[in-house]
C-alpha atoms as a PDB file:
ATOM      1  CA  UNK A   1      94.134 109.378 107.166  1.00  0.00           C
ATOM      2  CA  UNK A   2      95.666 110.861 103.510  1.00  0.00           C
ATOM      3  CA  UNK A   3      98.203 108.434 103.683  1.00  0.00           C
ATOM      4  CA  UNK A   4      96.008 105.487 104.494  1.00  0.00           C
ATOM      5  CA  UNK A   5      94.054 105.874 101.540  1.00  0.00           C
ATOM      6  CA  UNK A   6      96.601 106.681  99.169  1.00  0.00           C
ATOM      7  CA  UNK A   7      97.740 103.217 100.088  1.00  0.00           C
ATOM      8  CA  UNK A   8      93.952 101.959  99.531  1.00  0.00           C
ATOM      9  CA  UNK A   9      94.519 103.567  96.009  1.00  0.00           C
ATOM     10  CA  UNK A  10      97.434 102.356  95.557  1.00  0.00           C
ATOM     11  CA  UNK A  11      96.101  98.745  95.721  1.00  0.00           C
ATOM     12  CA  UNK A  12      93.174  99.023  93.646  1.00  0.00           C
ATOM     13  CA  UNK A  13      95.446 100.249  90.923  1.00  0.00           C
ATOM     14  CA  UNK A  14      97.955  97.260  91.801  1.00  0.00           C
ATOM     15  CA  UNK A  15      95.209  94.759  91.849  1.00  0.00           C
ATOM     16  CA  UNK A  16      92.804  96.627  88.776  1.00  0.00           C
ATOM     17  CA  UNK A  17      95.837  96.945  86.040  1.00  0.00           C
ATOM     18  CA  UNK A  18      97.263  94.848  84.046  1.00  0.00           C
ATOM     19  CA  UNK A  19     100.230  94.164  82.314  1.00  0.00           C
ATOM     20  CA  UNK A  20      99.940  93.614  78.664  1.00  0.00           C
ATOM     21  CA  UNK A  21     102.481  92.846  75.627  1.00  0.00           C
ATOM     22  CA  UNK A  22     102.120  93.384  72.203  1.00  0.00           C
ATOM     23  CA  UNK A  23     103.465  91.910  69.227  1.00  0.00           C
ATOM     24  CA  UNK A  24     102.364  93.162  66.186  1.00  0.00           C
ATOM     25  CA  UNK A  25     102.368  91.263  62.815  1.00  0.00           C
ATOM     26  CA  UNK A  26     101.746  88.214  65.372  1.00  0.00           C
ATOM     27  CA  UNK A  27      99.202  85.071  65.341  1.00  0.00           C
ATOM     28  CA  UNK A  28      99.363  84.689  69.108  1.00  0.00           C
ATOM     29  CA  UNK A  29      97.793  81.319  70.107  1.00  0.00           C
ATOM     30  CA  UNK A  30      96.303  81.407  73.972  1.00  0.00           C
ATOM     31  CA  UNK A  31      97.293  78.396  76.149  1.00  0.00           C
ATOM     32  CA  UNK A  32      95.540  77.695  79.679  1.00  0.00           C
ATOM     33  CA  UNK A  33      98.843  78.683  81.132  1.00  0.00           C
ATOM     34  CA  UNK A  34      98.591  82.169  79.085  1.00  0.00           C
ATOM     35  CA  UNK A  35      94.919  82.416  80.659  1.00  0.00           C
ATOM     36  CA  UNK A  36      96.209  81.949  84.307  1.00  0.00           C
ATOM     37  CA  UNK A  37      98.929  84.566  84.088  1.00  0.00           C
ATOM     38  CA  UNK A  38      99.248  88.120  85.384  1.00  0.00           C
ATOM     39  CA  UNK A  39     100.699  89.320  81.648  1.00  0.00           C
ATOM     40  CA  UNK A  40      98.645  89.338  79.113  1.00  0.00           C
ATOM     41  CA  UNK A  41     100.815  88.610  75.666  1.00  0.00           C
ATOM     42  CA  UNK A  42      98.854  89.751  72.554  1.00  0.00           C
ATOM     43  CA  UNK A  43      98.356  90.769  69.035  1.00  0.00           C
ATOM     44  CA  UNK A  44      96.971  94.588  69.174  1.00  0.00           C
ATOM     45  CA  UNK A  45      94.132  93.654  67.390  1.00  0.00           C
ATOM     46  CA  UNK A  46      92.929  91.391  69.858  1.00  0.00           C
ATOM     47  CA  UNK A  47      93.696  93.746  72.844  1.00  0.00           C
ATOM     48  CA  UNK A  48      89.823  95.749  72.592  1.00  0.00           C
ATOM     49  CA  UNK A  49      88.303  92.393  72.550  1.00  0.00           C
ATOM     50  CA  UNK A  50      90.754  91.088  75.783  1.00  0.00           C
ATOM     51  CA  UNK A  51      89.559  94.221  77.576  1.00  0.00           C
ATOM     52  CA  UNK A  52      86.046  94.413  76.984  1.00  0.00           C
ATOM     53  CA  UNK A  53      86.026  90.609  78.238  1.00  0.00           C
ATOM     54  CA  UNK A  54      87.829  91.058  81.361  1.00  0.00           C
ATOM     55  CA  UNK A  55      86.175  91.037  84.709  1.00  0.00           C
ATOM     56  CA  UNK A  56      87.733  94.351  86.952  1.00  0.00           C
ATOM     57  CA  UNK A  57      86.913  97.402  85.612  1.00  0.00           C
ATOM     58  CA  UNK A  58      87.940 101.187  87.124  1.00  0.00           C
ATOM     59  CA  UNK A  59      85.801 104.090  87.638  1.00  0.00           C
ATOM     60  CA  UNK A  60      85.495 106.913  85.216  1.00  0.00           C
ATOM     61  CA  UNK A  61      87.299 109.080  88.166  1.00  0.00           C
ATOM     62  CA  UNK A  62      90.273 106.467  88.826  1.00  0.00           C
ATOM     63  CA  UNK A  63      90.744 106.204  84.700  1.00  0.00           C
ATOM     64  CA  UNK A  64      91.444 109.693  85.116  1.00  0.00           C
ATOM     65  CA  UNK A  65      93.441 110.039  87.858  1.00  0.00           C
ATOM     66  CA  UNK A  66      95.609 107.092  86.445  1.00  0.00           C
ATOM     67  CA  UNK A  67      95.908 108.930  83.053  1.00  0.00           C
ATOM     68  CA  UNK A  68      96.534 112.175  84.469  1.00  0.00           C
ATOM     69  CA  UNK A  69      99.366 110.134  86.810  1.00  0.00           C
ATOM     70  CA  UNK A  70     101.007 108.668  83.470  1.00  0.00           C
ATOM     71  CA  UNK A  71     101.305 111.656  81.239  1.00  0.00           C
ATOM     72  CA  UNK A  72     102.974 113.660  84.090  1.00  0.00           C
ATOM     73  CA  UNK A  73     105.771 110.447  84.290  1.00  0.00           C
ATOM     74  CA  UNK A  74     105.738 110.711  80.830  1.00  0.00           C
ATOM     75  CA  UNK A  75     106.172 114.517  80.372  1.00  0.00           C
ATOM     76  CA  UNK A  76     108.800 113.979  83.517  1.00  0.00           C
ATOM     77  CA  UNK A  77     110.722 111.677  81.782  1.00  0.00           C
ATOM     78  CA  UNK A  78     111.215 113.815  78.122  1.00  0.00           C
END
């Protein structure tokens, strides 16, 4: 039963993230490829507005548990 939702977690996260690139000092101009792809590529600026605009959003409690997941690899990798 633990296992099988750990997996169920896991693909929420898989499906809810998403991979973003910045490039800073940037004009970025969005094609209708750019929209169809699973990376976003962006100028930091324009990041809030990307987020606030997209459609999946996480709990409170799995924003958490993904932060809390990141700063240990973080503080694992120093």
């Amino acid at each position: 039963m633990r296992r099988r939702r750990q997996s169920q977690k896991k693909r929420i996260f898989r499906d809810a993230l998403k991979k973003v690139v910045l490039f800073s000092g940037c004009r970025i101009e969005p094609t209708a490829e750019s929209k169809q792809s699973d990376v976003w590529v962006l100028n930091p600026k324009a990041l809030p507005a990307f987020i606030a605009n997209s459609q999946k959003r996480l709990s409170g409690e799995d924003v958490r548990l993904v932060a809390f997941h990141l700063s240990r690899f973080v503080r694992a990798s120093d």
